[in-house]
Protein backbone atom coordinates (compact mmCIF):
# COMPACT_ATOMS: atom_id res chain seq x y z
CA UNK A 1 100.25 159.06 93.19
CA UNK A 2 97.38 156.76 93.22
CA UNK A 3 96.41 155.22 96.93
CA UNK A 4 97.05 151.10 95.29
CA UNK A 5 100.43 152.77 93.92
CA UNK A 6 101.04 154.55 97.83
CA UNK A 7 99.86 151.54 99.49
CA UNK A 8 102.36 148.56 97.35
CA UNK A 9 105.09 151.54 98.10
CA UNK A 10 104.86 151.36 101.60
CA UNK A 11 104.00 147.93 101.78
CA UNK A 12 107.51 146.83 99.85
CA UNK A 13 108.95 149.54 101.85
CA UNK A 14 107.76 148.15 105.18
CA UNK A 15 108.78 144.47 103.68
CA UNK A 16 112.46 145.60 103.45
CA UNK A 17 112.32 147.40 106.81
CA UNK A 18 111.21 144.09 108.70
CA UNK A 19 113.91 142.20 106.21
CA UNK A 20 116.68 144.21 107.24
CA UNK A 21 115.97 144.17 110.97
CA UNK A 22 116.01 140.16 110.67
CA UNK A 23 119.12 140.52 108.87
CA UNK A 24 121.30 139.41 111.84
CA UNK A 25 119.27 136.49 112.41
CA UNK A 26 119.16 135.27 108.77
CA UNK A 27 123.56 135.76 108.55
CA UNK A 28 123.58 133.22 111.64
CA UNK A 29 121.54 130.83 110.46
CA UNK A 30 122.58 131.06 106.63
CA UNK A 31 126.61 130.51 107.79
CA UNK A 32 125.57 127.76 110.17
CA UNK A 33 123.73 126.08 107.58
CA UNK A 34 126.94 126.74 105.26
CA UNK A 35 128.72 125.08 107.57
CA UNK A 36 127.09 121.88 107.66
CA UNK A 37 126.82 122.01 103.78
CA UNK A 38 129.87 122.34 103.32
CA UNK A 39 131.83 119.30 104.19
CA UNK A 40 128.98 117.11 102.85
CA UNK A 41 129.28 118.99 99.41
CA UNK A 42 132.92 117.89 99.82
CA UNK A 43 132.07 114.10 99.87
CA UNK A 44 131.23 111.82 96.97
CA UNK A 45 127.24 111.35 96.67
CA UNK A 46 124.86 112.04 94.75
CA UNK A 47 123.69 114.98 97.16
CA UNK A 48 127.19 115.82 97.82
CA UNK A 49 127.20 116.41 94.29
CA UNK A 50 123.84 118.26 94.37
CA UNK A 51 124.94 120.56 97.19
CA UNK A 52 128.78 121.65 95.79
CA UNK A 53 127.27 122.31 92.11
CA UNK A 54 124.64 124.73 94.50
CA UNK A 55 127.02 125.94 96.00
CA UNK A 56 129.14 127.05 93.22
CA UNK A 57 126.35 128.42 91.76
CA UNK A 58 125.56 130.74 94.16
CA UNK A 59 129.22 131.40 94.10
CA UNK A 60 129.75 132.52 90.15
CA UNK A 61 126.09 131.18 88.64
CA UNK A 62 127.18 132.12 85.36
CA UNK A 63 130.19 130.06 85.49
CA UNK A 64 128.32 127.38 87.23
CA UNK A 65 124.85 127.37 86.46
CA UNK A 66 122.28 124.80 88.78
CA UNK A 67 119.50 123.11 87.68
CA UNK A 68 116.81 124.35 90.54
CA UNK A 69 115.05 120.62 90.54
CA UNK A 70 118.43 118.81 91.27
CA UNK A 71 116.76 120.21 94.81
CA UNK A 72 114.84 117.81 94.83
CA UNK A 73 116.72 114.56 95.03
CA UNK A 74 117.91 116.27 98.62
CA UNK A 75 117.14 114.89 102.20
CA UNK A 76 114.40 117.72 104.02
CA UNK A 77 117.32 119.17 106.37
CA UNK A 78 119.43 119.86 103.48
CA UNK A 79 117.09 121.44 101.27
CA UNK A 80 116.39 124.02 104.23
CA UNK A 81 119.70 124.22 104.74
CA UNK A 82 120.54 125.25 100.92
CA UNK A 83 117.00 127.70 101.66
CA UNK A 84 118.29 129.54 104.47
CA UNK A 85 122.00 130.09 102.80
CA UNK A 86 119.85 131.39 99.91
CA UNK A 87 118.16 133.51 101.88
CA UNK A 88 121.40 134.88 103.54
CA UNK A 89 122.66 135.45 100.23
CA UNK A 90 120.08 137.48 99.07
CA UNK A 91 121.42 140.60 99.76
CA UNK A 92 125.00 139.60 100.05
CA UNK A 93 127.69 141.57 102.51
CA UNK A 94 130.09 138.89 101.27
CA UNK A 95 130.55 136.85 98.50
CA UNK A 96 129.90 133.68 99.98
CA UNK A 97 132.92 131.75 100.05
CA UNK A 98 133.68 134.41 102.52
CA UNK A 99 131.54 133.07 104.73
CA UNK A 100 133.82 130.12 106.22
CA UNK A 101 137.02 129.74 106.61
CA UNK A 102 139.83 128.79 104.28
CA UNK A 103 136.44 129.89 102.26
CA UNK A 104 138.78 130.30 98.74
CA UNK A 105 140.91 126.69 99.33
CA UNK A 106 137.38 125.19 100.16
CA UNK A 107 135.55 126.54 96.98
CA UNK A 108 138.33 125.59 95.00
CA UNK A 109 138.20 122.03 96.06
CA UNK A 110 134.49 122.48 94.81
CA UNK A 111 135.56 123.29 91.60
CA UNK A 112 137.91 120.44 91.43
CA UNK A 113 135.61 117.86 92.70
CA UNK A 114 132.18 119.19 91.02
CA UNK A 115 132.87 121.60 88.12
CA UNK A 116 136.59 120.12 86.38
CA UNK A 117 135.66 121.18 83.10
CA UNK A 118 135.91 124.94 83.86
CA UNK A 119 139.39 124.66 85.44
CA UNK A 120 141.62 126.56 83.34
């Protein structure tokens, strides 16, 4: 093995090491920023709308694909927020719906309110 190919090897090595030992950290602040997205996604605004079509997207993106520059039209706290539940999601434990309570009921009131044309 070359010594570039031995050193990007233990350098994304050592990348995933350091990622997994922040891992706890990044859960806690990804489901408290779910938690505070969450019941703004459920009101009716523009970034209410923003956040619940995010969040359904990371839910089933296929089903409900987000536009990455709808990002934009969010306030600074909420666009971290969105960051660091992406970031917890990365390398997902649970689906994240799972993440809250009443998770499924919640989602599903997404759906309703954000995403009506894919109700069956």
């Amino acid at each position: 093995m070359q010594d570039t190919t031995k050193h990007n090897l233990a350098t994304a090595m050592a990348a995933i090491q350091a990622h997994e030992q922040r891992r706890p950290a990044i859960v806690t602040a990804g489901t408290q920023a779910l938690n505070r997205l969450v019941p703004i996604a459920l009101r009716d605004s523009g970034q209410s709308r923003v956040l619940g079509r995010f969040l359904l997207g990371l839910y089933n993106g296929e089903e409900f694909p987000f536009d990455l520059t709808d990002l934009r039209s969010l306030d600074l706290i909420l666009l971290q927020d969105c960051l660091h539940v992406l970031v917890m999601d990365y390398r997902p434990e649970l689906e994240v719906h799972e993440r809250i309570q009443n998770g499924s009921a919640i989602w599903q009131q997404l759906i309703e309110k954000w995403a009506p044309e894919v109700q069956a």
